[in-house]
Protein backbone atom coordinates (compact mmCIF):
# COMPACT_ATOMS: atom_id res chain seq x y z
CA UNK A 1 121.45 5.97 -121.48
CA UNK A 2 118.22 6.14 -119.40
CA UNK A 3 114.62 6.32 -121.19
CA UNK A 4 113.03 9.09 -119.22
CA UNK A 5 109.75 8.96 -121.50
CA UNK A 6 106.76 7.15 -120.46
CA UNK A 7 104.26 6.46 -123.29
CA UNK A 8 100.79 6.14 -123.53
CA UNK A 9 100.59 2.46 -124.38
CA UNK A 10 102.63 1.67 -121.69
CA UNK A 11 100.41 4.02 -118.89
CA UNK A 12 97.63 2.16 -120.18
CA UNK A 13 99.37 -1.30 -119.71
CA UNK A 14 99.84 -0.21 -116.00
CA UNK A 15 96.54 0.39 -115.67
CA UNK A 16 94.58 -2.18 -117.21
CA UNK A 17 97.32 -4.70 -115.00
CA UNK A 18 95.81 -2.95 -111.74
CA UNK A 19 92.66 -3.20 -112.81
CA UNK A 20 92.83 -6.98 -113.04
CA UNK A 21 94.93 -8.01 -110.01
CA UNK A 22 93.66 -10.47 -108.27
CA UNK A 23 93.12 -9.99 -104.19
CA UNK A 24 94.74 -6.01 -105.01
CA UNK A 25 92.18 -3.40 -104.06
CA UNK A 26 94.84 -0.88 -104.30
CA UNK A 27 96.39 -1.70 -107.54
CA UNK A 28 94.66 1.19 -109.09
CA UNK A 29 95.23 3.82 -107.04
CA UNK A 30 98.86 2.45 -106.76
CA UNK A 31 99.49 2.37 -110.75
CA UNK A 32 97.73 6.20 -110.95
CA UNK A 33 99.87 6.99 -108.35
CA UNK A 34 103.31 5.96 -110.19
CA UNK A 35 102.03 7.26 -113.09
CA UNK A 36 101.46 10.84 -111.72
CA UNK A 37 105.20 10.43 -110.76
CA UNK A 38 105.92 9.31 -114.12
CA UNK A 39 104.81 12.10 -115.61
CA UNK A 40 105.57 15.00 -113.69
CA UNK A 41 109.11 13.27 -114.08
CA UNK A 42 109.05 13.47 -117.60
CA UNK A 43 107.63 17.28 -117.41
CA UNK A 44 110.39 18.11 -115.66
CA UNK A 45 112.91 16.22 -117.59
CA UNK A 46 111.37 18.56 -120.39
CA UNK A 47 111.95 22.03 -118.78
């Protein structure tokens, strides 16, 4: 069985990790990228 939900803490865990990378000016944009994914995964997982 796959978990297809994504929560908050876990978003938030991703993000806070980008934000700290060291020598990774992208990590940000990377982790909101994958986490736009994420979601409209989950969203559509829903419908």
């Amino acid at each position: 069985m796959v978990k297809k939900s994504v929560g908050m803490k876990r978003v938030q865990l991703l993000v806070d990790a980008a934000r700290v990378s060291v020598g990774v000016d992208y990590g940000i944009d990377s982790a909101q990228c994958k986490i736009r994914l994420l979601l409209e995964s989950l969203e559509l997982a829903n419908h």
